[in-house]
Protein backbone atom coordinates (compact mmCIF):
# COMPACT_ATOMS: atom_id res chain seq x y z
CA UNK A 1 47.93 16.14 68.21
CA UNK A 2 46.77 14.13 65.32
CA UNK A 3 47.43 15.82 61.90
CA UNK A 4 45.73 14.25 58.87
CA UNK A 5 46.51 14.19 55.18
CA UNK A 6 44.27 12.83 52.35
CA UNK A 7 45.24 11.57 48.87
CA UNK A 8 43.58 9.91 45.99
CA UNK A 9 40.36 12.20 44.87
CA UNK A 10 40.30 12.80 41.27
CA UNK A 11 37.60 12.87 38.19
CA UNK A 12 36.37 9.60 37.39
CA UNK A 13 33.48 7.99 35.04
CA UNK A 14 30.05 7.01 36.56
CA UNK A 15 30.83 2.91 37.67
CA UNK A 16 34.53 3.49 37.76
CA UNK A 17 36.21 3.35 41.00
CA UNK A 18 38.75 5.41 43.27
CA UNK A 19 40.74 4.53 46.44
CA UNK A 20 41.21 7.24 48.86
CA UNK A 21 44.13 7.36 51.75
CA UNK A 22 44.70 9.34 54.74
CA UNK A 23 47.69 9.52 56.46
CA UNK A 24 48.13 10.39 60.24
CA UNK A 25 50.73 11.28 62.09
CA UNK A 26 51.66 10.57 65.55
CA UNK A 27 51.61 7.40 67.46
CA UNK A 28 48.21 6.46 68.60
CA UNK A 29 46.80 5.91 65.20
CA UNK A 30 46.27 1.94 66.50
CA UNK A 31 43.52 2.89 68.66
CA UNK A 32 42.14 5.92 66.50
CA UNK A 33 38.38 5.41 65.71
CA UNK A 34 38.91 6.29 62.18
CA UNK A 35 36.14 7.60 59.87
CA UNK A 36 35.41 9.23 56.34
CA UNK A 37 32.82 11.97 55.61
CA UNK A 38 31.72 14.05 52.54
CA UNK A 39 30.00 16.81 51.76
CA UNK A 40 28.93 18.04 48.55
CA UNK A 41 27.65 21.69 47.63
CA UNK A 42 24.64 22.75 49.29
CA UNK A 43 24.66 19.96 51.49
CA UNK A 44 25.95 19.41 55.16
CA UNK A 45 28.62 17.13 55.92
CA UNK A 46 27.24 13.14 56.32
CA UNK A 47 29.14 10.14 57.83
CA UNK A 48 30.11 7.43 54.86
CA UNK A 49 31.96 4.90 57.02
CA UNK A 50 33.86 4.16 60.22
CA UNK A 51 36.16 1.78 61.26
CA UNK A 52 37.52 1.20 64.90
CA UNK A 53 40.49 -0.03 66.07
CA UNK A 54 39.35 -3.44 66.16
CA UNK A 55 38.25 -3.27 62.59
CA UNK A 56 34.66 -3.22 62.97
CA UNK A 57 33.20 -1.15 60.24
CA UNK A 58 29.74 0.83 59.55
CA UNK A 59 28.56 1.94 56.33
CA UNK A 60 26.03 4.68 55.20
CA UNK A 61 23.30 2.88 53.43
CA UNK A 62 24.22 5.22 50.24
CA UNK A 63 27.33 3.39 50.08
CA UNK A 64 26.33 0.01 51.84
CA UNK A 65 28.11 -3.09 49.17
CA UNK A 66 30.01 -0.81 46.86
CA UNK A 67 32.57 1.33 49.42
CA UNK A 68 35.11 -0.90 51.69
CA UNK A 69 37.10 1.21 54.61
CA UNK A 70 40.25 -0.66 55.85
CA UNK A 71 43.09 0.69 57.64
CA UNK A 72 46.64 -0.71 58.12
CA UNK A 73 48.39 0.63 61.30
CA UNK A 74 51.73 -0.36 60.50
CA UNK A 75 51.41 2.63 57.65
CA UNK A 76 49.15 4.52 59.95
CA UNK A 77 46.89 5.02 57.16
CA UNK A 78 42.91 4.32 56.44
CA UNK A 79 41.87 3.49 52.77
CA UNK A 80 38.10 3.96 51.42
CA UNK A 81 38.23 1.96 48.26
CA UNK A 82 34.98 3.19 46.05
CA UNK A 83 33.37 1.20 43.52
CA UNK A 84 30.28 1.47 40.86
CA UNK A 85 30.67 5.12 41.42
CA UNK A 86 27.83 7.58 41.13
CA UNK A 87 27.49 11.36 40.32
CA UNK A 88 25.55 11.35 43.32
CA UNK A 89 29.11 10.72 44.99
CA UNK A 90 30.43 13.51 44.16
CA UNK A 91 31.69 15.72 47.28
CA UNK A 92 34.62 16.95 49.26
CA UNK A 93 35.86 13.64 51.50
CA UNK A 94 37.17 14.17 54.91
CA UNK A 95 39.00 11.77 56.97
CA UNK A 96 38.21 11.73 60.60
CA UNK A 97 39.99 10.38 63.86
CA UNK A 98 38.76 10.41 67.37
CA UNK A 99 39.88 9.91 70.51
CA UNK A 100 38.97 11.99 73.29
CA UNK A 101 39.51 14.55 70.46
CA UNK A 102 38.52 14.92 67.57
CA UNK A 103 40.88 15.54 64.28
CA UNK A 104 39.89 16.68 60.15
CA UNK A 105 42.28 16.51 57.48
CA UNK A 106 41.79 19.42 54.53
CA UNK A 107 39.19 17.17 52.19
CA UNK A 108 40.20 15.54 48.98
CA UNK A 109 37.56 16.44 45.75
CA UNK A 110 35.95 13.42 43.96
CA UNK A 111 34.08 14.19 41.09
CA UNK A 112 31.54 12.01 39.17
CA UNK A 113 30.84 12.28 35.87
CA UNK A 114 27.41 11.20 34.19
């Protein structure tokens, strides 16, 4: 069991930036495929990056040059640093882990403002 907690959403200008965490538990987090999705109202829930547990990384093209996932596995935690912001960002993120299963953490709200 992989239990997942998110921090870091908030209210921020349009170009300002935000760095989201998520924190798992357990001991596998090393080879977690680790991976952050929103979803705003109305809409259904899109990938915005990935990283494996090699540290290869994959990028929505929405967010392709101004969001960087990392991850440190001695904290057991992934990071999605977001720059040059845009109300079009605004959404519920999710962290996601997989292996074999598949784990959610509760969403953390960024807002955008225009």
């Amino acid at each position: 069991q992989v239990r997942l907690v998110e921090s870091g959403g908030g209210l921020v200008q349009a170009g300002g930036s935000l760095r989201l965490s998520c924190a798992a538990s357990g001991s596998i987090f090393s080879i977690l495929y680790m991976g952050w999705y929103r979803q705003a109202p109305g809409n259904q829930r899109e990938l915005v990056a990935t990283i494996s547990s090699g540290g290869n990384t994959n990028y929505a093209d929405s967010v392709k040059g101004r969001f960087t996932i990392s991850r440190d596995n001695a904290k057991n935690t992934v990071y999605l640093q977001m720059n040059s912001l845009k109300p079009e960002d605004t959404a519920v993120y999710y962290c996601n882990a997989k292996y074999g299963y598949e784990y959610w953490g509760q969403g953390t709200q960024v807002t955008v403002s225009s």
